[in-house]
N, C-alpha and C. Protein backbone atom coordinates (compact mmCIF):
# COMPACT_ATOMS: atom_id res chain seq x y z
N UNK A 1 94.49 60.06 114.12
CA UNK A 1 94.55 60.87 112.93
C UNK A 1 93.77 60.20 111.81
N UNK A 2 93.14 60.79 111.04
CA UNK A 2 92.29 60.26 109.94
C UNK A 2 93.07 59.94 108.72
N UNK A 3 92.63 59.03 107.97
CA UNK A 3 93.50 58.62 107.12
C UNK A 3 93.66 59.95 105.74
N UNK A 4 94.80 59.71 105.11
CA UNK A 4 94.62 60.64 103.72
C UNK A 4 93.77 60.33 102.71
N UNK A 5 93.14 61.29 102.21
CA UNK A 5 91.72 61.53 101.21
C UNK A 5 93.27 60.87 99.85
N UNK A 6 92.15 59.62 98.82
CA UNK A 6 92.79 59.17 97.89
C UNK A 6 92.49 60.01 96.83
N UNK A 7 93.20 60.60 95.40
CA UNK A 7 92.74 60.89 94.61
C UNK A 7 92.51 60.00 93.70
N UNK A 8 91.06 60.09 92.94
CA UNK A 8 90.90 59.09 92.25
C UNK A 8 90.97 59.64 90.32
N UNK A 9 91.49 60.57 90.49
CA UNK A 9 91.28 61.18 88.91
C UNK A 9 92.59 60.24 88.20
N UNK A 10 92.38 60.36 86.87
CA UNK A 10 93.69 59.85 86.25
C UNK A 10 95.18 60.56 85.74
N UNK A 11 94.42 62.18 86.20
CA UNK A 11 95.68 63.31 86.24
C UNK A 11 96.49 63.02 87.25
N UNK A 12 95.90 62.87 88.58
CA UNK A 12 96.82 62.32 89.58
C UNK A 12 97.72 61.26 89.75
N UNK A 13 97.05 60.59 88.81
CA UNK A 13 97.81 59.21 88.70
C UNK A 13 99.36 59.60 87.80
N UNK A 14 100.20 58.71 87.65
CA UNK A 14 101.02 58.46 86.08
C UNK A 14 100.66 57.22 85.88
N UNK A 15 100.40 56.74 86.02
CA UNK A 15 100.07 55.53 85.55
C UNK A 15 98.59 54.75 85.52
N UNK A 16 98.43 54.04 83.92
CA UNK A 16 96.79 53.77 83.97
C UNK A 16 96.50 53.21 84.97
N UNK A 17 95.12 52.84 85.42
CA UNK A 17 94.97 51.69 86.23
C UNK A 17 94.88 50.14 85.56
N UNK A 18 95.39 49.58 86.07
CA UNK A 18 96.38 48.15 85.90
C UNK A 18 97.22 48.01 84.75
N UNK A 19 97.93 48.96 84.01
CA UNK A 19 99.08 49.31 83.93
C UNK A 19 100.41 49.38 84.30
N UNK A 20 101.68 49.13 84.36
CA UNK A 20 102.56 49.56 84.95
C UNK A 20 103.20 50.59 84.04
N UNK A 21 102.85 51.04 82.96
CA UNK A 21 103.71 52.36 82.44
C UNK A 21 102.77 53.19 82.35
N UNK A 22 103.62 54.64 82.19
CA UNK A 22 103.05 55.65 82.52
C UNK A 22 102.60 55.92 81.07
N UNK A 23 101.35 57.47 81.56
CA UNK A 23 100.62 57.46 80.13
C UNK A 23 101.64 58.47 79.40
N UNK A 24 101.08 58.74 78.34
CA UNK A 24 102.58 59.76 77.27
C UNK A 24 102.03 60.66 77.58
N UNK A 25 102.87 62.17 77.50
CA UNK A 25 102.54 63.32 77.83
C UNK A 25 103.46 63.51 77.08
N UNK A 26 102.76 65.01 76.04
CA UNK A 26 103.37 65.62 75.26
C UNK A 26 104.33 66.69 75.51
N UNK A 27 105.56 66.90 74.41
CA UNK A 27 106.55 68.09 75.40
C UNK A 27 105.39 68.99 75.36
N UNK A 28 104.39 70.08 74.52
CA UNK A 28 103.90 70.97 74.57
C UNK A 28 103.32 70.99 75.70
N UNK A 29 102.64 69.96 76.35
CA UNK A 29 101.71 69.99 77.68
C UNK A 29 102.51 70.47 78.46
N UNK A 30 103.65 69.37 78.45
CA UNK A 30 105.16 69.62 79.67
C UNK A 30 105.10 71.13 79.66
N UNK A 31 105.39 71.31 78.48
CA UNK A 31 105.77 72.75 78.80
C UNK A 31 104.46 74.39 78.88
N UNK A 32 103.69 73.66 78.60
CA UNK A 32 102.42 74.58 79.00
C UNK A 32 102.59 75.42 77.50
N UNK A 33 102.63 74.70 75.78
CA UNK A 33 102.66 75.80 75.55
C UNK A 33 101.73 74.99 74.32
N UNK A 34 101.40 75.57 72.68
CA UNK A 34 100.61 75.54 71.80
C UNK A 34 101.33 74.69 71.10
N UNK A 35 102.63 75.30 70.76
CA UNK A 35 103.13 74.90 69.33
C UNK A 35 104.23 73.71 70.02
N UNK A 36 104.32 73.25 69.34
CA UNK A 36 105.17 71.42 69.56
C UNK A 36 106.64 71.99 69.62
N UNK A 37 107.11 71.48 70.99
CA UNK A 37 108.48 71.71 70.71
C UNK A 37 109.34 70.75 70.16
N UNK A 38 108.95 69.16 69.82
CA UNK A 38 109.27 68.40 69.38
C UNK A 38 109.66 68.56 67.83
N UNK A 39 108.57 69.48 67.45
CA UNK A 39 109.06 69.79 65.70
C UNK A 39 109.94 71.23 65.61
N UNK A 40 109.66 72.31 66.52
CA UNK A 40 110.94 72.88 66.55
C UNK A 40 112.32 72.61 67.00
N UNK A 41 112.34 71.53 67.64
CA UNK A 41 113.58 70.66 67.62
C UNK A 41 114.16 70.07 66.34
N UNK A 42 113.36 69.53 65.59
CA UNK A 42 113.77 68.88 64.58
C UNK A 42 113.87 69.90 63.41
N UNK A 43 113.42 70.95 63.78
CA UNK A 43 113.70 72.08 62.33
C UNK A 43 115.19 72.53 62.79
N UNK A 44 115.28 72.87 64.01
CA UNK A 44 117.10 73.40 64.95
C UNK A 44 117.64 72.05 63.80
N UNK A 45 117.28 71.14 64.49
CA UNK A 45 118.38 70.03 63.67
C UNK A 45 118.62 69.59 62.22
N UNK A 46 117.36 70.05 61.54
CA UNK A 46 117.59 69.56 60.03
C UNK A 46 117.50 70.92 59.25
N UNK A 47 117.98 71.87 59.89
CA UNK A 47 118.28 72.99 59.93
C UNK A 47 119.99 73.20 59.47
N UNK A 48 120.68 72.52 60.32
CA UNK A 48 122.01 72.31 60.10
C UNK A 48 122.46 73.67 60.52
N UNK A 49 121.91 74.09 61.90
CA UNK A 49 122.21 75.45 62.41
C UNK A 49 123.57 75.34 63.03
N UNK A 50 123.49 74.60 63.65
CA UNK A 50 124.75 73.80 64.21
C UNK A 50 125.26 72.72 64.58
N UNK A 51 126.32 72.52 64.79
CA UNK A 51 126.89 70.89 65.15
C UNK A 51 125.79 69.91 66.43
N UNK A 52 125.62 71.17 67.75
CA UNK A 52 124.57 70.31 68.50
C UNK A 52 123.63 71.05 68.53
N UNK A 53 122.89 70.35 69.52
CA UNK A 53 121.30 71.19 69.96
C UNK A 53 121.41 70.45 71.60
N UNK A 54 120.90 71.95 72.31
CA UNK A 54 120.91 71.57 73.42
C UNK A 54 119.05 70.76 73.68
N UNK A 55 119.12 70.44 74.55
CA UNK A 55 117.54 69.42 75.11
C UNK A 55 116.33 70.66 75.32
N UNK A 56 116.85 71.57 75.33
CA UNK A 56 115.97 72.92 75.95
C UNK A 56 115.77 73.69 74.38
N UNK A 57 116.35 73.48 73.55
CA UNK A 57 116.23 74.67 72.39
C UNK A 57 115.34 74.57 71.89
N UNK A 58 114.72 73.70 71.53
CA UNK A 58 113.38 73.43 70.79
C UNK A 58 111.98 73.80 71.56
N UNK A 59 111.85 73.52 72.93
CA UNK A 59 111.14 74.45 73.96
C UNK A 59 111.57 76.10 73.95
N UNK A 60 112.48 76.78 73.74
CA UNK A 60 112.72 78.10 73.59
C UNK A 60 112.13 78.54 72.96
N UNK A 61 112.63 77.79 71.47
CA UNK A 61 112.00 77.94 70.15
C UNK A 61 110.61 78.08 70.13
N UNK A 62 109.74 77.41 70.23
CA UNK A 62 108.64 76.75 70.54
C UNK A 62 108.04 78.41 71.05
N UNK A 63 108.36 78.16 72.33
CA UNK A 63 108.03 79.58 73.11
C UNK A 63 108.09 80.83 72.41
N UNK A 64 109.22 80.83 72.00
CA UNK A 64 109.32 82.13 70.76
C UNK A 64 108.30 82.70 69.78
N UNK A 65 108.70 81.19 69.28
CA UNK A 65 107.63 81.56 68.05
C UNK A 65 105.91 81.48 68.54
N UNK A 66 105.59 80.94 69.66
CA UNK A 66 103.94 80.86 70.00
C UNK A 66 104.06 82.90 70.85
N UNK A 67 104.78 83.43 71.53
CA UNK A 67 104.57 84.51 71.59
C UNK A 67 104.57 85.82 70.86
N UNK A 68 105.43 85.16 69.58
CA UNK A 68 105.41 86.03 68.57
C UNK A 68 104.08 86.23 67.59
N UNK A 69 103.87 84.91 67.59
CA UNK A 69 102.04 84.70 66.95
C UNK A 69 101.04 85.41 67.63
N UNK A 70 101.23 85.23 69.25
CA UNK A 70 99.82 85.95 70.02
C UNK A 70 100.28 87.63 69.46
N UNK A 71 101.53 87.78 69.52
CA UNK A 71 101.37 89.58 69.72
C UNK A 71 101.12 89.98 68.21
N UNK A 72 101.58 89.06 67.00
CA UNK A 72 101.22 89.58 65.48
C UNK A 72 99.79 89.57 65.33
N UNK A 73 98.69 88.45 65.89
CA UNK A 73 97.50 88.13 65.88
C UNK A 73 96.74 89.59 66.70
N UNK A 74 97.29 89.79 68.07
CA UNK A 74 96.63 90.65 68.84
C UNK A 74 96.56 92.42 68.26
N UNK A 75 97.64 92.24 67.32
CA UNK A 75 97.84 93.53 67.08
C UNK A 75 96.89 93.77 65.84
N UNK A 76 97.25 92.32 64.64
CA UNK A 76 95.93 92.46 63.49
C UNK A 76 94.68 92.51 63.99
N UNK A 77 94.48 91.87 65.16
CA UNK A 77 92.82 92.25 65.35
C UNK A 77 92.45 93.53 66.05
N UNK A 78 93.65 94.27 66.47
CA UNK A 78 93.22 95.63 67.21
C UNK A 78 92.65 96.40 65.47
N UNK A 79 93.56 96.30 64.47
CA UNK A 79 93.25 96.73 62.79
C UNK A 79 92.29 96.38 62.36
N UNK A 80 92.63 95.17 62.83
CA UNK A 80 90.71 94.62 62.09
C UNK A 80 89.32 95.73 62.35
N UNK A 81 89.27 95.32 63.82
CA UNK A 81 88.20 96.26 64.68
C UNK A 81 88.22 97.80 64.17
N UNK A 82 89.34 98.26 64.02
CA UNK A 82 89.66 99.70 63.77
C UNK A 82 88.83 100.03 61.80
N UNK A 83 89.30 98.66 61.14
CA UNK A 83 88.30 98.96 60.23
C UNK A 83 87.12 98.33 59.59
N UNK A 84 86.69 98.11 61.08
CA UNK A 84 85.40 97.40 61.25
C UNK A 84 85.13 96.09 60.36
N UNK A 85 85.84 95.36 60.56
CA UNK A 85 86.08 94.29 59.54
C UNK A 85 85.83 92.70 60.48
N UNK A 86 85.24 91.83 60.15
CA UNK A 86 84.83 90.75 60.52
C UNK A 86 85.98 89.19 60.53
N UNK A 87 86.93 89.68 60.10
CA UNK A 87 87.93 88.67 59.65
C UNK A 87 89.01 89.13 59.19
N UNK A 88 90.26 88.65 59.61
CA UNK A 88 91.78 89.13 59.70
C UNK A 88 92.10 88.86 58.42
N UNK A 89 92.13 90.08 57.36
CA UNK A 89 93.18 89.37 56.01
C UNK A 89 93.92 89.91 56.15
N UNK A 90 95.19 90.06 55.05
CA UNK A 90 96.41 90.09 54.64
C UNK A 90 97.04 91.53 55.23
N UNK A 91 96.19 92.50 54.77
CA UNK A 91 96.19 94.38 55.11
C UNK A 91 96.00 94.21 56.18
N UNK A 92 95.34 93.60 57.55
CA UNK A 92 95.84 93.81 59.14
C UNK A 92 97.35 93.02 59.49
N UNK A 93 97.44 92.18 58.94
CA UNK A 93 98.65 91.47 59.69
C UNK A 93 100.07 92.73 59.01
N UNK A 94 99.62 93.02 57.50
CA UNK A 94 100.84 93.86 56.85
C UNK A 94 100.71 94.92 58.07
N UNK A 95 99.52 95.53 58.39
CA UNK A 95 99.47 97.01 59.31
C UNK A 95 99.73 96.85 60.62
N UNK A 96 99.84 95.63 61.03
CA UNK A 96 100.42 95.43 62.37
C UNK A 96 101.51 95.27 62.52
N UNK A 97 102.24 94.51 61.76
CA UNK A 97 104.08 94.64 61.51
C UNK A 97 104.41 96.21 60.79
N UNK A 98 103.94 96.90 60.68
CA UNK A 98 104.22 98.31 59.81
C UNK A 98 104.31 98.95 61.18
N UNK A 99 102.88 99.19 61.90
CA UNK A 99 102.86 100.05 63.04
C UNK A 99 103.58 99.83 64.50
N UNK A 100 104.00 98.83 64.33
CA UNK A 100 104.56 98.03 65.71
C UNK A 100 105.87 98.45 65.15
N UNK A 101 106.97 99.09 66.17
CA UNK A 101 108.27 99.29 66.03
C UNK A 101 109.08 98.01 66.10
N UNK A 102 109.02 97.62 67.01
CA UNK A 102 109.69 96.35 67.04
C UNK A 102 109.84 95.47 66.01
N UNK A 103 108.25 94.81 65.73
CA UNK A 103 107.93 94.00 64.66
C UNK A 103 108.52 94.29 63.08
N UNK A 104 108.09 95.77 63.01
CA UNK A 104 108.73 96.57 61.90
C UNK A 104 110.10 96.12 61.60
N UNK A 105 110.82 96.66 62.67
CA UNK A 105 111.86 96.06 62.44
C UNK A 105 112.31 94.73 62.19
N UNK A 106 111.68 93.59 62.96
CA UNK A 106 112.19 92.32 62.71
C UNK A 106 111.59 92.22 60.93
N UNK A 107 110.71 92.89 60.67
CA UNK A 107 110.21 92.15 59.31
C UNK A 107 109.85 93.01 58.37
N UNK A 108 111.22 94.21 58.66
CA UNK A 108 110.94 94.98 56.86
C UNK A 108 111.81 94.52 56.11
N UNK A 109 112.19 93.53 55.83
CA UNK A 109 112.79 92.78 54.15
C UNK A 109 111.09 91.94 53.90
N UNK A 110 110.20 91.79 54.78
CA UNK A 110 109.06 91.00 54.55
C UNK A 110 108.09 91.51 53.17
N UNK A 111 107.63 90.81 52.31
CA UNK A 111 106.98 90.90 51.36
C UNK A 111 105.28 90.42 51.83
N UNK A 112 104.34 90.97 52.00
CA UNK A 112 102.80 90.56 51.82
C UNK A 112 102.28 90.66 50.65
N UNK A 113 101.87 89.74 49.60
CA UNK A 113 102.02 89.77 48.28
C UNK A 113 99.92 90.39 48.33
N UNK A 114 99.24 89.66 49.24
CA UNK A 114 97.82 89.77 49.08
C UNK A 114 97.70 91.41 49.82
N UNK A 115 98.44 92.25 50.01
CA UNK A 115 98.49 93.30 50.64
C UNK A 115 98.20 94.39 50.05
N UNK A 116 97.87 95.89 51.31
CA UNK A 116 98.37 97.07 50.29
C UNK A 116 99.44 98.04 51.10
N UNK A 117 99.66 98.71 50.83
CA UNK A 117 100.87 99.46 51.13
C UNK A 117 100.08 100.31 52.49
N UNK A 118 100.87 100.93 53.55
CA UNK A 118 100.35 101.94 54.74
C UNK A 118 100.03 102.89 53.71
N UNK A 119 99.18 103.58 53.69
CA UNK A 119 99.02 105.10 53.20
C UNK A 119 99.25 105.55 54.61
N UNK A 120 100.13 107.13 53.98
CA UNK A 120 100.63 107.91 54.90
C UNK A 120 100.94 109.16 53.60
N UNK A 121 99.66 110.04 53.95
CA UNK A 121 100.29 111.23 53.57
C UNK A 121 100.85 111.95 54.12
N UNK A 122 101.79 112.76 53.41
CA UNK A 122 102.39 113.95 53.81
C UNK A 122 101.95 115.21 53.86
N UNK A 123 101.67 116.01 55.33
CA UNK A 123 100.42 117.43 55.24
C UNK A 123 100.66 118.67 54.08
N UNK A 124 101.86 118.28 53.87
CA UNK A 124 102.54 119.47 52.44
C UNK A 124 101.37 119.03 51.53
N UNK A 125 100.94 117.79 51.18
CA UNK A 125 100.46 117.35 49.79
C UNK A 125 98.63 117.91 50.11
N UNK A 126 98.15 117.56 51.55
CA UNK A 126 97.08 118.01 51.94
C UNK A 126 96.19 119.62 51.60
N UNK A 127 95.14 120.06 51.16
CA UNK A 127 94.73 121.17 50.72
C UNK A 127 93.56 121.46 51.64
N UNK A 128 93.53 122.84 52.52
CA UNK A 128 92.76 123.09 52.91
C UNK A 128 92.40 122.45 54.20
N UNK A 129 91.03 121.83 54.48
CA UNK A 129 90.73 121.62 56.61
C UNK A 129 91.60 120.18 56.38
N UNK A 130 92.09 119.70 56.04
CA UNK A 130 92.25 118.03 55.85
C UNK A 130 93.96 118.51 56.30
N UNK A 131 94.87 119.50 55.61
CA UNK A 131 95.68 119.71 56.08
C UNK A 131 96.08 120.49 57.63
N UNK A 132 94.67 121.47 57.90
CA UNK A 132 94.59 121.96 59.34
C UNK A 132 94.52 120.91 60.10
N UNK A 133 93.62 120.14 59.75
CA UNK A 133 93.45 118.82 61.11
C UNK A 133 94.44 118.24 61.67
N UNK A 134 95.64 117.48 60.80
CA UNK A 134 96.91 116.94 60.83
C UNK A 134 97.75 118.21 61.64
């Protein structure tokens, strides 16, 4: 039988070469994600949410809040594009939490101060083809 092929990368390894400890790996890597679960740990805790924190909450957290960013981001840039605009300000992110039900909901006490309001007329107020179209 032929011997086993060595890997020589340093991903394979844990440990440097001539080292005996392993290299640091971050929780975010651990956990395959963006945002540090190490500092949403420490917000759970100096938070004073509760008496403990489990070892996993700050990875939840973490997770939470990085999927909540992709879908607020994905939705301002569908707005962006829609009004042909080169860069995400204040009026896509407000029109993406407005039009999104969900989001809406988590964040109508939310204030966007650099914003403007949805226009939404009402076809009563409309005169003439502008009210046929609707």
């Amino acid at each position: 039988m032929p011997p086993k092929a060595k890997k020589n990368s340093l991903s394979a390894r844990k440990t440097k070469p001539g080292k005996g400890k392993a290299a640091p790996v971050s929780g975010a890597s651990r956990a395959g994600l963006l945002f540090a679960p190490a500092r949403a740990t420490r917000a759970l805790r100096e938070g004073r949410f509760s008496h403990r924190t489990g070892a996993s909450a700050g990875v939840f957290m973490a997770g939470v809040l990085e999927y909540l960013t992709a879908e607020v981001l994905d939705l301002a840039i569908t707005e962006m594009e829609a009004m042909r605009n080169k860069s995400i300000q204040p009026k896509h992110l407000n029109l993406a939490f407005r039009r999104d039900q969900e989001l809406g909901q988590l964040m109508h006490h939310a204030t966007f101060t650099a914003s403007t309001v949805p226009v939404e007329t009402h076809p009563f107020h409309l005169k003439g083809k502008a009210a046929k179209d609707l």
